[in-house]
Protein backbone atom coordinates (compact mmCIF):
# COMPACT_ATOMS: atom_id res chain seq x y z
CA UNK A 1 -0.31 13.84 -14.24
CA UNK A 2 -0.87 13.35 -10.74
CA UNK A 3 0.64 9.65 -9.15
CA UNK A 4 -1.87 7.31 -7.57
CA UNK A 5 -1.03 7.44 -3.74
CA UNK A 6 -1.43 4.27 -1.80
CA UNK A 7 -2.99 4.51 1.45
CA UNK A 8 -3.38 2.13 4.78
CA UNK A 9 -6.13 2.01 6.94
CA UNK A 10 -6.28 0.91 10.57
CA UNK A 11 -9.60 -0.46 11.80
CA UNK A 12 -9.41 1.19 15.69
CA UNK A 13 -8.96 -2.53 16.68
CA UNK A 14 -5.86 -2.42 15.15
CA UNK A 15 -4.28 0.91 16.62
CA UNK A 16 -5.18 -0.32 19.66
CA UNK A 17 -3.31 -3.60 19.68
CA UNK A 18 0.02 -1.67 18.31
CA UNK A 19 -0.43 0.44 21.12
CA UNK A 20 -0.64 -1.55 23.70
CA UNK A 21 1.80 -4.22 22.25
CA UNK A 22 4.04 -4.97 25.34
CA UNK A 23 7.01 -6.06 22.63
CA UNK A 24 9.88 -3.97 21.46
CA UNK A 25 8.56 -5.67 18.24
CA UNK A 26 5.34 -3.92 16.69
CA UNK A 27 2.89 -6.14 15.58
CA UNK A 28 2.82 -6.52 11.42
CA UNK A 29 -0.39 -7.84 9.71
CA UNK A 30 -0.46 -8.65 6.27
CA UNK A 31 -1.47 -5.85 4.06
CA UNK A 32 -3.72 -6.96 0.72
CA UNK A 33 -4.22 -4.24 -1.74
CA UNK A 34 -4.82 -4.88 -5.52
CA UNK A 35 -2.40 -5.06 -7.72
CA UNK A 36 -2.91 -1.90 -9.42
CA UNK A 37 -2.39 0.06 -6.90
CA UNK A 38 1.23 -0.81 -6.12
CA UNK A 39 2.61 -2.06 -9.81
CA UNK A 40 2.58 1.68 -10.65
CA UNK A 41 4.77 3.22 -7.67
CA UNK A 42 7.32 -0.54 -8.33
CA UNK A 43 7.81 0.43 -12.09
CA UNK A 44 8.30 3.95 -11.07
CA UNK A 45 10.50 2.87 -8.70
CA UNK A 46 12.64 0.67 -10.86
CA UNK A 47 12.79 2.53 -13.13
CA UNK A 48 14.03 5.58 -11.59
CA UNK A 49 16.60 3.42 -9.53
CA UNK A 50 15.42 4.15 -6.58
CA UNK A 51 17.79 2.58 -3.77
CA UNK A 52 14.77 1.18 -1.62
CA UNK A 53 14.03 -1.17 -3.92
CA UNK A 54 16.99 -3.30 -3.29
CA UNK A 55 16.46 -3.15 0.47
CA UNK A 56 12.98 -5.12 -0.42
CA UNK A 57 14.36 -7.53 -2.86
CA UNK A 58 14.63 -10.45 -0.97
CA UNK A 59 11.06 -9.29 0.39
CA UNK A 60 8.65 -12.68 0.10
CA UNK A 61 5.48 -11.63 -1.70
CA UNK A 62 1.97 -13.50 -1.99
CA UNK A 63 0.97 -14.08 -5.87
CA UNK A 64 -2.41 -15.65 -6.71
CA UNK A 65 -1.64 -18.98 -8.37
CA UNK A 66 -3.65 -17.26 -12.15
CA UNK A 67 -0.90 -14.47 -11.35
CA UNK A 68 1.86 -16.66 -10.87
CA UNK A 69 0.75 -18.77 -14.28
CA UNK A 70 0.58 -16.01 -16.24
CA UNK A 71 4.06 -14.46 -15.07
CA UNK A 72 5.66 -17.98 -15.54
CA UNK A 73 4.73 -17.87 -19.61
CA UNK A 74 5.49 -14.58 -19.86
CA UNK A 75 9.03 -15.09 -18.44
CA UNK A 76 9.56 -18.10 -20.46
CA UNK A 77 7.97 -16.35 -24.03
CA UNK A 78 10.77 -13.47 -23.49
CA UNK A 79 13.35 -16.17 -23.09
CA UNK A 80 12.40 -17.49 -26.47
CA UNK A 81 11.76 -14.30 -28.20
């Protein structure tokens, strides 16, 4: 069974600006994809201990507050359980 693959786009705007960025730094836009797409690759990750995933643990993420809610109960209903 074939892995979903997660692909970026650039709008041109975009390739332009990181071209032409004058900054040893290169300029790094938020990227929003659903949910779906990434939890797969993460367990997989995990799971199969891959070393990266440390090097992004610390990583701040964006959660929508329903998300967040939801992953609250479910950590505290696995305490209790």
């Amino acid at each position: 069974m074939a892995h979903p693959q997660l692909r970026v786009y650039f709008s041109p705007e975009d390739s332009r600006e990181s071209v032409l960025a004058s900054t040893s730094e290169p300029i790094r836009n938020p990227i929003t994809v659903p949910l779906g797409e990434v939890l797969p690759l993460l367990a997989d990750a995990v799971q199969t201990r891959r070393l990266w995933v440390q090097d992004f643990a610390d990583e701040p993420i964006t959660l929508s507050p329903d998300l967040y809610e939801v992953l609250m109960t479910y950590q505290e209903l696995r305490q209790t359980g």
